[in-house]
Protein backbone atom coordinates (compact mmCIF):
# COMPACT_ATOMS: atom_id res chain seq x y z
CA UNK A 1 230.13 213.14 139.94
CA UNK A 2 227.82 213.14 136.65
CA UNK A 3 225.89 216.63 136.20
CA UNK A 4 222.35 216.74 136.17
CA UNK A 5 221.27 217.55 132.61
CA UNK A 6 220.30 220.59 131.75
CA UNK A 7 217.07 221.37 129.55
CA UNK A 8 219.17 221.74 126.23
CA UNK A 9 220.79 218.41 127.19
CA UNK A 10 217.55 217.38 127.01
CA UNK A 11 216.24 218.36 123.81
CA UNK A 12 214.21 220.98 125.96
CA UNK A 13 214.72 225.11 124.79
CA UNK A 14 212.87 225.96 128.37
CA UNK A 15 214.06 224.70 131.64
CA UNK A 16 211.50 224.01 134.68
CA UNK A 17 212.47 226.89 136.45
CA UNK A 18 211.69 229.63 133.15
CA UNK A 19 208.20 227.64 133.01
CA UNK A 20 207.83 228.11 137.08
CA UNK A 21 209.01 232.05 136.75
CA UNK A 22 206.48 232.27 133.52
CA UNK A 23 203.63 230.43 135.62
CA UNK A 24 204.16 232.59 138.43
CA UNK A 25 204.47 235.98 136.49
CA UNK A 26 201.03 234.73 135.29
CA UNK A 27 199.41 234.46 138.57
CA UNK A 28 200.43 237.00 139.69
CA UNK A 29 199.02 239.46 137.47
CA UNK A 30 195.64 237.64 137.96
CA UNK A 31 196.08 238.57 141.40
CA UNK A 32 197.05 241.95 140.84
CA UNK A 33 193.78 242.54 138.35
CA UNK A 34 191.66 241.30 141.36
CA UNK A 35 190.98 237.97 139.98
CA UNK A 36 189.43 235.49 143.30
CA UNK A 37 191.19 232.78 141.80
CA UNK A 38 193.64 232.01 138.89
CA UNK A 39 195.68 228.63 137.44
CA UNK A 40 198.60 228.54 134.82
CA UNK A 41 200.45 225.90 132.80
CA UNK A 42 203.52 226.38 130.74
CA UNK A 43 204.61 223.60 128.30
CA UNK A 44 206.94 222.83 125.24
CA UNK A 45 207.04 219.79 123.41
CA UNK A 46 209.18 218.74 120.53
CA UNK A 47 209.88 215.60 118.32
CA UNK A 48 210.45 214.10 114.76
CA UNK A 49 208.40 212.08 112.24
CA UNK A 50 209.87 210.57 109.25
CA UNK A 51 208.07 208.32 106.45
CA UNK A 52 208.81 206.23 103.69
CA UNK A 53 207.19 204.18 100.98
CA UNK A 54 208.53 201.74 98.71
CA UNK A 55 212.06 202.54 99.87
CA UNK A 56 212.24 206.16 98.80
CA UNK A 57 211.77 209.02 102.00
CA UNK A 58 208.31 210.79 101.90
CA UNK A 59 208.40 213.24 104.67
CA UNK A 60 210.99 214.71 107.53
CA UNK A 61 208.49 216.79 109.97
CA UNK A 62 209.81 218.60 112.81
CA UNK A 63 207.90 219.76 115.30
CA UNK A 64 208.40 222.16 118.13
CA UNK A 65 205.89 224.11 120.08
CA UNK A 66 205.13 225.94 123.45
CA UNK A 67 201.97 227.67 125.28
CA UNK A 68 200.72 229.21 128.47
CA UNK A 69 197.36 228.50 129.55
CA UNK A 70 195.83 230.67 132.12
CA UNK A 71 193.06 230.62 133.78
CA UNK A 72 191.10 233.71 135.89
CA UNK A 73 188.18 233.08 138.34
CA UNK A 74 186.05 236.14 139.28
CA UNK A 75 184.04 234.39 141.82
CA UNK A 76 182.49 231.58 140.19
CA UNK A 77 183.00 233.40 136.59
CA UNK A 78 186.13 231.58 134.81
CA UNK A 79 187.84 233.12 131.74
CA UNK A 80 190.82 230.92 130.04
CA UNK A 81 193.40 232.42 127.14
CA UNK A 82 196.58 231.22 125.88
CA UNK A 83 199.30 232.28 123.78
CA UNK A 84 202.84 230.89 122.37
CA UNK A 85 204.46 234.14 123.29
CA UNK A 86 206.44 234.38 126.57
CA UNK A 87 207.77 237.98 126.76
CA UNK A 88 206.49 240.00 129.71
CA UNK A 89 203.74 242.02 127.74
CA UNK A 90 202.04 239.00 125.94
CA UNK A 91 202.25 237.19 129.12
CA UNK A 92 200.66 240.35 130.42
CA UNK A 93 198.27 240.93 127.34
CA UNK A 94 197.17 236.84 128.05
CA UNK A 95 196.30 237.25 131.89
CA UNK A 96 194.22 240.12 130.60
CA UNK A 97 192.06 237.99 128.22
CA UNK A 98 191.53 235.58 130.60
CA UNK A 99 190.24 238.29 133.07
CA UNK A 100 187.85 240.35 130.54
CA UNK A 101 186.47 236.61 129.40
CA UNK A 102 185.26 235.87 132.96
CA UNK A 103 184.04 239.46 133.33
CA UNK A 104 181.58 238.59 130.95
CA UNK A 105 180.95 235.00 132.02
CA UNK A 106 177.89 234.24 133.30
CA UNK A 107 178.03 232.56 137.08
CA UNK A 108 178.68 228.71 137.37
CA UNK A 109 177.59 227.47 140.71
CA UNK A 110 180.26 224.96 140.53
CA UNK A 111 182.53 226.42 138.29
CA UNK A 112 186.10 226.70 140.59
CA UNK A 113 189.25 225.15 141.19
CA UNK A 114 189.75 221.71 143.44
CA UNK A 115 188.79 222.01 146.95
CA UNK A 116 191.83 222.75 148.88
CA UNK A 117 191.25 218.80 150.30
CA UNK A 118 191.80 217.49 147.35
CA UNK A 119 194.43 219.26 145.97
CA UNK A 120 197.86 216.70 145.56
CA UNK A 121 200.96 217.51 147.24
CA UNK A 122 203.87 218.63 144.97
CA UNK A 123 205.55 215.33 143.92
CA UNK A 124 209.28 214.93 144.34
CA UNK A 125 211.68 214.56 142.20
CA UNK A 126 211.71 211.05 143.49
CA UNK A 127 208.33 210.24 142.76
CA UNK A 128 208.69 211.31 139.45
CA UNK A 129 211.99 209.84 138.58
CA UNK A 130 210.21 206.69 140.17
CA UNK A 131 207.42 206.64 137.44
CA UNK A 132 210.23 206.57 135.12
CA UNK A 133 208.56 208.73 131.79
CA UNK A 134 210.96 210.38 129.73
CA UNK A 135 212.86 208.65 127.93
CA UNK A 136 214.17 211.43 124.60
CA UNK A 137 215.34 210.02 122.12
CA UNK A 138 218.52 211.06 120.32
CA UNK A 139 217.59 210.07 116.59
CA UNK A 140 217.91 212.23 113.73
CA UNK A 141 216.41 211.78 110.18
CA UNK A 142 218.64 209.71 108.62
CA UNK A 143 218.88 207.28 111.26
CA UNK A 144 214.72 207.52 111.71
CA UNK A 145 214.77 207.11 107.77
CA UNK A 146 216.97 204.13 107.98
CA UNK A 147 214.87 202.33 110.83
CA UNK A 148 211.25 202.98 108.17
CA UNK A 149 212.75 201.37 105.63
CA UNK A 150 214.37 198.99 107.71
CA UNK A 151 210.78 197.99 108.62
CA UNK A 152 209.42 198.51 105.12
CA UNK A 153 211.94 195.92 103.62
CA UNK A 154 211.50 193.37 106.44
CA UNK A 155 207.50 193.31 105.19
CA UNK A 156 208.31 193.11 101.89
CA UNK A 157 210.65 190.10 102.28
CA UNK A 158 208.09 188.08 103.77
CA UNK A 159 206.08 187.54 100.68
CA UNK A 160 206.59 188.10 96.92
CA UNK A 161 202.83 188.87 97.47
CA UNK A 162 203.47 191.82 99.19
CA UNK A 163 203.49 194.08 96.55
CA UNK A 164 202.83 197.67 97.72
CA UNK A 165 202.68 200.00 100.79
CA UNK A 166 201.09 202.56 102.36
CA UNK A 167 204.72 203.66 103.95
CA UNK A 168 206.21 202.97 107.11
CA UNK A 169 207.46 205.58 109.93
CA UNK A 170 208.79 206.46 112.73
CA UNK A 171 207.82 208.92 115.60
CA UNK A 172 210.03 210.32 117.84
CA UNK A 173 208.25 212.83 120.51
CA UNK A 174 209.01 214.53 123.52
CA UNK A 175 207.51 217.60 125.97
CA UNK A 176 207.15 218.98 129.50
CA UNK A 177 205.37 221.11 131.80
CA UNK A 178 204.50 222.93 134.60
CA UNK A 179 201.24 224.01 136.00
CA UNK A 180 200.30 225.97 139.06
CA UNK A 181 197.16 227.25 141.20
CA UNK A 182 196.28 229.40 143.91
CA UNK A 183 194.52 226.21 145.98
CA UNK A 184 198.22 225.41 146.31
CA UNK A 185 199.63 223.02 143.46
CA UNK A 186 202.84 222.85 141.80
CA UNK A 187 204.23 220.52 140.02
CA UNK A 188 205.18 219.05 136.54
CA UNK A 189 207.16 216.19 134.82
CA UNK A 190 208.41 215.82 131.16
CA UNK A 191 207.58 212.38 129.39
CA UNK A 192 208.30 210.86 126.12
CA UNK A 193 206.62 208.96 123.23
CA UNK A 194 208.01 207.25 120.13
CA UNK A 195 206.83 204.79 117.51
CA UNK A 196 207.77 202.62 114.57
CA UNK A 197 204.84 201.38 112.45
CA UNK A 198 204.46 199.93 108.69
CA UNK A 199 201.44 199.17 106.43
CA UNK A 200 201.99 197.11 103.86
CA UNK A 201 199.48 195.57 101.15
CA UNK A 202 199.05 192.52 99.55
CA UNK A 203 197.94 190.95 95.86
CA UNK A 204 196.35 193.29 93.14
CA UNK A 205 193.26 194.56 91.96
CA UNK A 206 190.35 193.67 93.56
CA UNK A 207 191.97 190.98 95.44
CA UNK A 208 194.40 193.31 97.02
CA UNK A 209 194.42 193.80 100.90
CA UNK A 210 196.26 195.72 103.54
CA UNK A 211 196.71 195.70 107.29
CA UNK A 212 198.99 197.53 109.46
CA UNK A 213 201.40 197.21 112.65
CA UNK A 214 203.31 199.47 114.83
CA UNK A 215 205.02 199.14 118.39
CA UNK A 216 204.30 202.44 120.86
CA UNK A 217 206.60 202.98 124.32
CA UNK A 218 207.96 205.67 125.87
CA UNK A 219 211.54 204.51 126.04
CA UNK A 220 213.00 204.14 121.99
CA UNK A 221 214.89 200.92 123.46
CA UNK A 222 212.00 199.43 124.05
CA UNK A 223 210.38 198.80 120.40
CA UNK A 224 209.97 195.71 118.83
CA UNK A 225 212.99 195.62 115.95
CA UNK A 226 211.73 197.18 112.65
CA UNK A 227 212.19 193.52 111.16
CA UNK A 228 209.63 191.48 113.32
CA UNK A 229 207.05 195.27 112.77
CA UNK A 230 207.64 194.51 109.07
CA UNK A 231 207.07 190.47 108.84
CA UNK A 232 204.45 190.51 111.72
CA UNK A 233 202.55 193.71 109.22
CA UNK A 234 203.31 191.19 106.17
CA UNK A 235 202.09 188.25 108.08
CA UNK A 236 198.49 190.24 108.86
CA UNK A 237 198.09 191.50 105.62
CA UNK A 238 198.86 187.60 103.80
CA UNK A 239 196.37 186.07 105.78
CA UNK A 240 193.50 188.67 104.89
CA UNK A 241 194.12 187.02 101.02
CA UNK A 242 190.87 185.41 99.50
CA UNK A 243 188.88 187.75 102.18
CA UNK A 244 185.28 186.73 101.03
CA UNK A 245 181.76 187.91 102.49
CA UNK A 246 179.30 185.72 104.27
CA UNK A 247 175.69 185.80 104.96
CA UNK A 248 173.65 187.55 107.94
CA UNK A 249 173.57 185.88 110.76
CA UNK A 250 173.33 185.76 115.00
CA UNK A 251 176.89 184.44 115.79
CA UNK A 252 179.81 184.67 118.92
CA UNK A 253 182.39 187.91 118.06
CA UNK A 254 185.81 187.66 118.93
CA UNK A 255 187.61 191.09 119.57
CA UNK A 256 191.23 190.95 118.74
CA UNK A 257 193.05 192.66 122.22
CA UNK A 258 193.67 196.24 120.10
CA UNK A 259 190.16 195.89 119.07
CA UNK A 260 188.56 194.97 122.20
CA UNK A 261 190.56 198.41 123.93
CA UNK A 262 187.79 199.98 122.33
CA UNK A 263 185.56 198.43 124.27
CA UNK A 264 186.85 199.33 127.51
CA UNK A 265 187.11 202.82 126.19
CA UNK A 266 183.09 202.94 125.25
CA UNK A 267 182.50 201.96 128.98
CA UNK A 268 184.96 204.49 130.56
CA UNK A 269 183.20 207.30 128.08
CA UNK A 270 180.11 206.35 129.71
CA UNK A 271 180.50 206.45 132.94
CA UNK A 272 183.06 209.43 132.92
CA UNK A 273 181.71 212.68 134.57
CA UNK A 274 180.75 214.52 131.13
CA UNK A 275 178.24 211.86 129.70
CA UNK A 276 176.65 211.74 133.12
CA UNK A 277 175.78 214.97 134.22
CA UNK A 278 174.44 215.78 130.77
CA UNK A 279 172.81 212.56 130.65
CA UNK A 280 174.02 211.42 127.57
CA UNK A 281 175.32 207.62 128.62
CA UNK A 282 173.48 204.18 128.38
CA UNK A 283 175.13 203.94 131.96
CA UNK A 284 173.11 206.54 134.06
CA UNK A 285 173.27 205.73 137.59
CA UNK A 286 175.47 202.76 137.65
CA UNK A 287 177.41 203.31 140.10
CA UNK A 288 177.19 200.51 142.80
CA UNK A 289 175.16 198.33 139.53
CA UNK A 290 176.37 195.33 137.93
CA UNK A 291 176.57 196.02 134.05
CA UNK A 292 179.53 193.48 133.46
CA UNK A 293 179.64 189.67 134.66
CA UNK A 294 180.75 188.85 137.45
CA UNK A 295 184.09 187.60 136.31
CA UNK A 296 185.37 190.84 135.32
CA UNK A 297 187.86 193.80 137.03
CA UNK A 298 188.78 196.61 136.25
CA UNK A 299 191.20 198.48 137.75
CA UNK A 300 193.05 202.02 137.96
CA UNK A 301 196.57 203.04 138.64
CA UNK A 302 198.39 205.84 138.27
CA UNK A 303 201.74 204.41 139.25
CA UNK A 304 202.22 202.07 136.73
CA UNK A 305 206.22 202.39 136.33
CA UNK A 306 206.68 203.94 132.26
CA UNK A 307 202.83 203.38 131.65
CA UNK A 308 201.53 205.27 129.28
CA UNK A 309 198.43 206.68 131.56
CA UNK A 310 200.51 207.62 134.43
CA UNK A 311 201.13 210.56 136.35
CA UNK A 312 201.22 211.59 139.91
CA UNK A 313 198.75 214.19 139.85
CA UNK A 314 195.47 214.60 137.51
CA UNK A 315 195.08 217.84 135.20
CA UNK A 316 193.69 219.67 137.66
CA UNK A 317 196.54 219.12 140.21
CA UNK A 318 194.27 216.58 142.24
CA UNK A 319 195.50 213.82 143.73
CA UNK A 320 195.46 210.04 142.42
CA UNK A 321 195.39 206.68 143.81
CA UNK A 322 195.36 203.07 142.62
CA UNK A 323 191.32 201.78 142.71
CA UNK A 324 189.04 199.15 141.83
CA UNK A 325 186.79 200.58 139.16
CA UNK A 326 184.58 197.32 138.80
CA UNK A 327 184.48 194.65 141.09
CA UNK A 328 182.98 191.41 140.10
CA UNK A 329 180.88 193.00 137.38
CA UNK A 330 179.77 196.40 139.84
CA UNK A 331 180.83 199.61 139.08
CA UNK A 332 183.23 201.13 141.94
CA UNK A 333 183.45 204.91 141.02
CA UNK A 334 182.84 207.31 138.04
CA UNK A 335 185.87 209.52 136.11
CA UNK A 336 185.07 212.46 137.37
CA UNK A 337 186.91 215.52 137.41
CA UNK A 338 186.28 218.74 140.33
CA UNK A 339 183.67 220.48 137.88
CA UNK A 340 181.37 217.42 136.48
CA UNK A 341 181.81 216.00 140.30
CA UNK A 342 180.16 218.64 141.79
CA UNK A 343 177.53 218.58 138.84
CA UNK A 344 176.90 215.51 140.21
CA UNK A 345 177.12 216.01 143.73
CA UNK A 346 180.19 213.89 144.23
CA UNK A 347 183.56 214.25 144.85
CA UNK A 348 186.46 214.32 142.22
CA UNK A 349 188.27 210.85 141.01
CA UNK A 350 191.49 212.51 140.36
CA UNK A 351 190.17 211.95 136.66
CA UNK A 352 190.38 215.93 135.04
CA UNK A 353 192.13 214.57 131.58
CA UNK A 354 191.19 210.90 131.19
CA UNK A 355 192.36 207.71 132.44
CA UNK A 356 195.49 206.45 134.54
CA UNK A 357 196.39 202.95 133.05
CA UNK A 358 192.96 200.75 133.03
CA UNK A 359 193.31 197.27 133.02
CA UNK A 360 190.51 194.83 132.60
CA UNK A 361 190.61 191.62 133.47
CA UNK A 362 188.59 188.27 134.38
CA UNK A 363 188.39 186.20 137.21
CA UNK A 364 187.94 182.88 134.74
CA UNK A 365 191.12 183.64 132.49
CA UNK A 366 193.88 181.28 132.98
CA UNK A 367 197.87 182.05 131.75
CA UNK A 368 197.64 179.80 128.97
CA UNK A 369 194.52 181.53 127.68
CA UNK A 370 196.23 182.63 124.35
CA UNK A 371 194.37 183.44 121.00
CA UNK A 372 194.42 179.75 120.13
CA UNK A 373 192.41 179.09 123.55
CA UNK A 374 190.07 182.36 122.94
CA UNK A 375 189.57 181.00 119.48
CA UNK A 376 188.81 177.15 120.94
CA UNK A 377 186.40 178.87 123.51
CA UNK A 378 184.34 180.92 120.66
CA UNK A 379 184.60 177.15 118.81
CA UNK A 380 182.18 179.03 115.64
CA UNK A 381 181.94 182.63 115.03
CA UNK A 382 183.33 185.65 113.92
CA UNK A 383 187.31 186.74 114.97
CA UNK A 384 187.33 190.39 114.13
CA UNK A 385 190.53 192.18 113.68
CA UNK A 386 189.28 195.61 112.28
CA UNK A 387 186.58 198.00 112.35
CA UNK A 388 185.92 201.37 110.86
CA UNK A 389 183.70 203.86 111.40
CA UNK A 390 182.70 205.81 114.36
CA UNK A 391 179.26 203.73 114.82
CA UNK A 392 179.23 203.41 118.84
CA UNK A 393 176.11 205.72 120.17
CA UNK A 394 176.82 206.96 123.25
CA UNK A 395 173.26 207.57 124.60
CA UNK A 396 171.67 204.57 123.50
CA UNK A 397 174.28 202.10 123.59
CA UNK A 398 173.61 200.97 120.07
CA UNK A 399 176.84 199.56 118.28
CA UNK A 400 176.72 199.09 114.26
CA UNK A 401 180.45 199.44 112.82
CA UNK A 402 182.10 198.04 109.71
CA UNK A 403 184.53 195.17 110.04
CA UNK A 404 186.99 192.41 108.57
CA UNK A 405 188.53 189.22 110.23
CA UNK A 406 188.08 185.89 110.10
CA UNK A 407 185.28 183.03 110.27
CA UNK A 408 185.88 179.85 112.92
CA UNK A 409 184.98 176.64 112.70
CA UNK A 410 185.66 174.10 115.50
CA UNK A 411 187.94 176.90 117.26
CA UNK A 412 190.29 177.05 113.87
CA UNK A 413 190.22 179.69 111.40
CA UNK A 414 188.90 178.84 108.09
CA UNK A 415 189.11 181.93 105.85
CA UNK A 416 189.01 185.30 106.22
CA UNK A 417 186.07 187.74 106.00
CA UNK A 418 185.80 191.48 104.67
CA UNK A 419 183.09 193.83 103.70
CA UNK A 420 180.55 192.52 107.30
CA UNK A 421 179.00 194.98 109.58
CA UNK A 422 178.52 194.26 113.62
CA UNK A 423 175.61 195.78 115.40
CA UNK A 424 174.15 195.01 118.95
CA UNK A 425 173.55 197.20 121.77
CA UNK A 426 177.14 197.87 123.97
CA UNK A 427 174.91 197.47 127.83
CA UNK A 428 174.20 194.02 126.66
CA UNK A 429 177.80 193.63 124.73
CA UNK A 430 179.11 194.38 128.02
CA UNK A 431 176.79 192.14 130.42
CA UNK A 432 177.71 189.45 127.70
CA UNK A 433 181.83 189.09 127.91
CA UNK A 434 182.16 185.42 127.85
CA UNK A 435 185.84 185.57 128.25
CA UNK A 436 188.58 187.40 128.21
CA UNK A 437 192.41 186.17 126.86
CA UNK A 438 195.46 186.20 128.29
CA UNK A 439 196.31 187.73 125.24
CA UNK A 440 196.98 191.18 126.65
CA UNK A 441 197.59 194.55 124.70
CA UNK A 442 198.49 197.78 125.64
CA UNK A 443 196.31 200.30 123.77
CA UNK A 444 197.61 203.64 125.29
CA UNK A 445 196.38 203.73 128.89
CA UNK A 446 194.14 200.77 128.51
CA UNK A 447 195.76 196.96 128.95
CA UNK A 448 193.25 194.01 127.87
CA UNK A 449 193.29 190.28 126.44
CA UNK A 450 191.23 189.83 123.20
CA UNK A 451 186.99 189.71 124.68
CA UNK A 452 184.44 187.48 123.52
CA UNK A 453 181.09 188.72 123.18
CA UNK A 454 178.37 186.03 123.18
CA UNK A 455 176.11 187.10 120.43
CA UNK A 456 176.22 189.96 118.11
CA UNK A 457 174.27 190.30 114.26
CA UNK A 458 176.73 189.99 111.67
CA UNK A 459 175.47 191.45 108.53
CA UNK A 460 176.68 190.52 105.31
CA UNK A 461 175.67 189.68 102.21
């Protein structure tokens, strides 16, 4: 019979039973100080990054770190510190921070760890194994190297236009945990991440343009090849050749999939526990409200097998469950955590650290509903494919962000577009999704097709 692996085998210097001993060592000294209530997480995580650019290595990066976070309630006084240190006196020396912080803490009425109810049971190795999230990857730097400029090349053999790059890399990453708390939770789970990404730039001088590509999983075998990264990079960049400006206008927007990910992640910022109790969101009081059309879903779940937003327990150690966060258009529940629940008078969402694996969808979107048929819906308007800036405000709703893309005619592209700002207002961006593609992306723990928005002011020259 094959042994289980141990944590070296694993690419691991800590095993899960060190980080339980080190987590309970923790506690336990909370305890002994007279601390009411007390939490601890140990964690490690380690990978690689390599880059390249124009076929010659840029940077090897190792990385490899560790931390204990504790955690001391003195009633409803809370005092956190944390250190990289895990001999018995800094662990010790740590506990004691965290107790003479909440000594002088004023009182939170709902400051606390989850109620008992809500508090998930520890998860099996079964459940775990069944979510399927580490994946290490056994890589060094000359093989990473190798793969970058593998990618590199591929874009630069698309097109003698492709004259230049901003590099290419790859990411190999890696880390576990365990966390504990005196309402009764264990449990942790190590996970992986690695990528494999190019940018590549096109033409000279003025004219010159660049765009970018990269494939993210947790399992290594699962990337696209470095030489469809590098043509499909090339092939972006090409097509962004000739990029011209054109005048202001009132016009349909087309959100490229990665793009419109952003989207879904402006609504889930608003109507996540934070935003609401301090009022700061253009979606107070939604809940039960309709603020999308009623062709569109969203939905939550944790148990997505290698997704990148799942776990079996939330931050806090609550429990999670698959849910319906908006049903034909109406908001279903808030992302709340134990603390901004309570601040609202509600009860946590299993949501203390983000997300689990949104995915948004409408009722109207058939399989064949590819770009092309996204394109052929908008029939004349804008198809952006990158913004900048930070320009989303998160109390009024307004939206104003720089982009590129390309203008449509008759559903086709015609030529593409730079230098352009979008503005509208994202409550009305949202109650105007005309359609959404088939087209789906996975941006982290969000999955959606490209979105069209009705109307939006394009500003150019």
């Amino acid at each position: 019979m094959k042994s289980k692996p141990t944590h070296a085998d694993r690419g691991f210097s800590y095993s899960r039973p060190f980080f339980e001993q080190l987590v309970d060592k923790a506690m336990l000294h909370a305890r002994t100080l007279g601390a009411t209530d007390s939490a601890a997480e140990a964690s490690e995580a380690c990978g690689l990054s390599v880059s390249v650019r124009k076929g010659e290595l840029e940077n090897v990066e190792r990385n490899r770190d560790k931390s204990l976070s504790v955690s001391v309630y003195l009633g409803q006084r809370r005092g956190n510190a944390n250190t990289s240190d895990f001999s018995d006196a800094a662990v010790e020396q740590t506990v004691q921070a965290a107790y003479d912080i909440a000594r002088f803490t004023a009182q939170d009425p709902v400051a606390g760890l989850p109620d008992p109810v809500d508090v998930a049971t520890p998860p099996s190795d079964a459940a775990i194994a069944a979510l399927d999230l580490f994946h290490p990857w056994a890589i060094d730097s000359d093989k990473a190297a190798e793969l970058a400029l593998q990618c590199e090349k591929a874009a630069f053999a698309t097109d003698r236009r492709i004259r230049n790059s901003e590099g290419a890399g790859v990411s190999a990453q890696q880390s576990h945990f365990f966390s504990a708390h005196s309402h009764g939770f264990r449990g942790g789970f190590a996970s992986s991440r690695h990528s494999l990404s190019v940018a590549p730039i096109a033409g000279s001088g003025d004219a010159m343009q660049r765009d970018a590509w990269y494939s993210s999983m947790l399992d290594s075998a699962e990337l696209a090849s470095p030489q469809r990264i590098g043509r499909y990079a090339a092939e972006r960049t090409l097509s962004r050749l000739g990029a011209r400006k054109i005048s202001t206008r009132a016009c349909p927007v087309l959100f490229e999939s990665p793009l419109a990910a952003g989207l879904l992640g402006s609504f889930v910022q608003a109507i996540s526990g934070g935003a609401l109790y301090r009022k700061t969101s253009f979606l107070l009081d939604s809940l039960g409200k309709r603020v999308l059309p009623k062709h569109i879903d969203i939905d939550e779940d944790p148990f997505v097998r290698r997704g990148k937003g799942s776990s079996p327990f939330d931050d806090e150690g609550v429990r999670v469950a698959p849910r319906r966060v908006v049903d034909a258009g109406r908001v279903q529940g808030y992302f709340l955590s134990s603390y901004t629940a309570r601040k609202l008078g509600m009860r946590t969402t299993g949501n203390a650290g983000g997300s689990h694996n949104l995915v948004l969808r409408s009722r109207q979107t058939r399989p064949g509903d590819d770009l092309d048929a996204m394109l052929r819906a908008m029939g004349r308007g804008l198809f952006v494919t990158e913004l900048m800036g930070q320009g989303v405000n998160q109390v009024t709703g307004d939206y104003s962000r720089g982009a590129s893309g390309f203008w449509v005619e008759n559903g086709r592209i015609v030529y593409p577009v730079h230098e352009i700002t979008i503005a509208g207002n994202m409550k009305n961006m949202l109650k105007d999704i005309q359609a959404v593609g088939a087209d789906t992306y996975n941006y982290g723990a969000k999955t959606v097709g490209s979105v069209l928005i009705g109307k939006m002011k394009v500003a150019g020259s």
